[in-house]
Protein backbone atom coordinates (compact mmCIF):
# COMPACT_ATOMS: atom_id res chain seq x y z
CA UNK A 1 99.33 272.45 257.83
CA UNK A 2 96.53 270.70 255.92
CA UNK A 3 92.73 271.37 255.08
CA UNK A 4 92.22 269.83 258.81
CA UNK A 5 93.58 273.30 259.93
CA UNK A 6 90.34 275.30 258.30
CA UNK A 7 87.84 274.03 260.90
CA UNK A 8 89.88 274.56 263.79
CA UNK A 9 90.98 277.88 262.33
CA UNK A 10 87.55 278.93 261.98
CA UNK A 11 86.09 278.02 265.53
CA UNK A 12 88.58 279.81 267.25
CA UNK A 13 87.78 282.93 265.14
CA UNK A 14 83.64 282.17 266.11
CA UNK A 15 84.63 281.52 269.59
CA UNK A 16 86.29 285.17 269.66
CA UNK A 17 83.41 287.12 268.06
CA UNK A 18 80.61 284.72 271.12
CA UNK A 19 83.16 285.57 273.65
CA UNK A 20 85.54 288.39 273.22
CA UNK A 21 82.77 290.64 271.12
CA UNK A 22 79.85 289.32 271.94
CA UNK A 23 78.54 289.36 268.47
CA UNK A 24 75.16 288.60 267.68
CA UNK A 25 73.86 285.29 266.40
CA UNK A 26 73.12 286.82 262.85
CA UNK A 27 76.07 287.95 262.24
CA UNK A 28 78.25 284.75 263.19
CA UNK A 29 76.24 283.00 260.90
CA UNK A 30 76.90 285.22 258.05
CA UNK A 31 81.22 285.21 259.13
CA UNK A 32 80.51 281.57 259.12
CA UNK A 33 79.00 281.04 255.44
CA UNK A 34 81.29 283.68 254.37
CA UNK A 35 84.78 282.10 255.65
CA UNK A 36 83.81 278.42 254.74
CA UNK A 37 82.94 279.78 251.42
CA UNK A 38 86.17 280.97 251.11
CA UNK A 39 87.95 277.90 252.85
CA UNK A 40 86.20 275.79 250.58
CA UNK A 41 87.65 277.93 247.60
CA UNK A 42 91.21 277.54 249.14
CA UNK A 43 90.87 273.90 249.16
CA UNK A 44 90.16 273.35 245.85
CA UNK A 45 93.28 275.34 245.54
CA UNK A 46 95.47 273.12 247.79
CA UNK A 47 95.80 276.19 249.91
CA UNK A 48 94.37 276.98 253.81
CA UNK A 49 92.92 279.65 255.69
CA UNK A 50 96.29 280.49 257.37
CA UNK A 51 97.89 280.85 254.20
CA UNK A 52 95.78 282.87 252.45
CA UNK A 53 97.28 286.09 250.24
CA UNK A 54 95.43 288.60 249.37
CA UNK A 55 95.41 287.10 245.64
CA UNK A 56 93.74 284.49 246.73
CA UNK A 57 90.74 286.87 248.29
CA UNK A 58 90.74 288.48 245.60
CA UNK A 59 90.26 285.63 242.85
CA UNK A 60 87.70 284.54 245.50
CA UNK A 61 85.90 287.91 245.28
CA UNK A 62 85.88 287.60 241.16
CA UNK A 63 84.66 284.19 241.45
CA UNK A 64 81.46 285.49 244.02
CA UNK A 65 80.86 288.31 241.23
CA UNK A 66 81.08 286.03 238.22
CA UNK A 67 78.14 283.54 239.66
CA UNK A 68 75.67 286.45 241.19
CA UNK A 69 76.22 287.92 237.66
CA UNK A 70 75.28 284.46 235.80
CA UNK A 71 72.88 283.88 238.35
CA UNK A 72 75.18 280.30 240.03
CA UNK A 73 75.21 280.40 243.53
């Protein structure tokens, strides 16, 4: 499954918070920043959403700390 998988992967999620939850706008938009964030980060790792360890969140997570502390976005 390649990096194609990530976009389809996250619609369906967004498609189940608009339909099954009926979350509000705001707060699809901040799942959405959030996951391709994260998708983005898996990429440059050769990895995919659906694959995704809990290693790799929590690299991710170290990363997000690291820049707010340095002040990169």
């Amino acid at each position: 499954m390649g990096s194609d998988s990530n976009p389809r992967l996250l619609s369906g999620f967004l498609d189940y918070l608009r339909i099954e939850k009926g979350s509000r706008r705001s707060r699809i938009d901040a799942y959405t920043t959030d996951i391709r964030q994260f998708a983005e980060f898996l990429e440059e790792r050769k990895r995919v959403l659906l694959n995704a360890r809990r290693p790799d969140v929590r690299e991710f997570l170290q990363q997000l700390f690291s820049n707010r502390s340095t002040g990169a976005v």
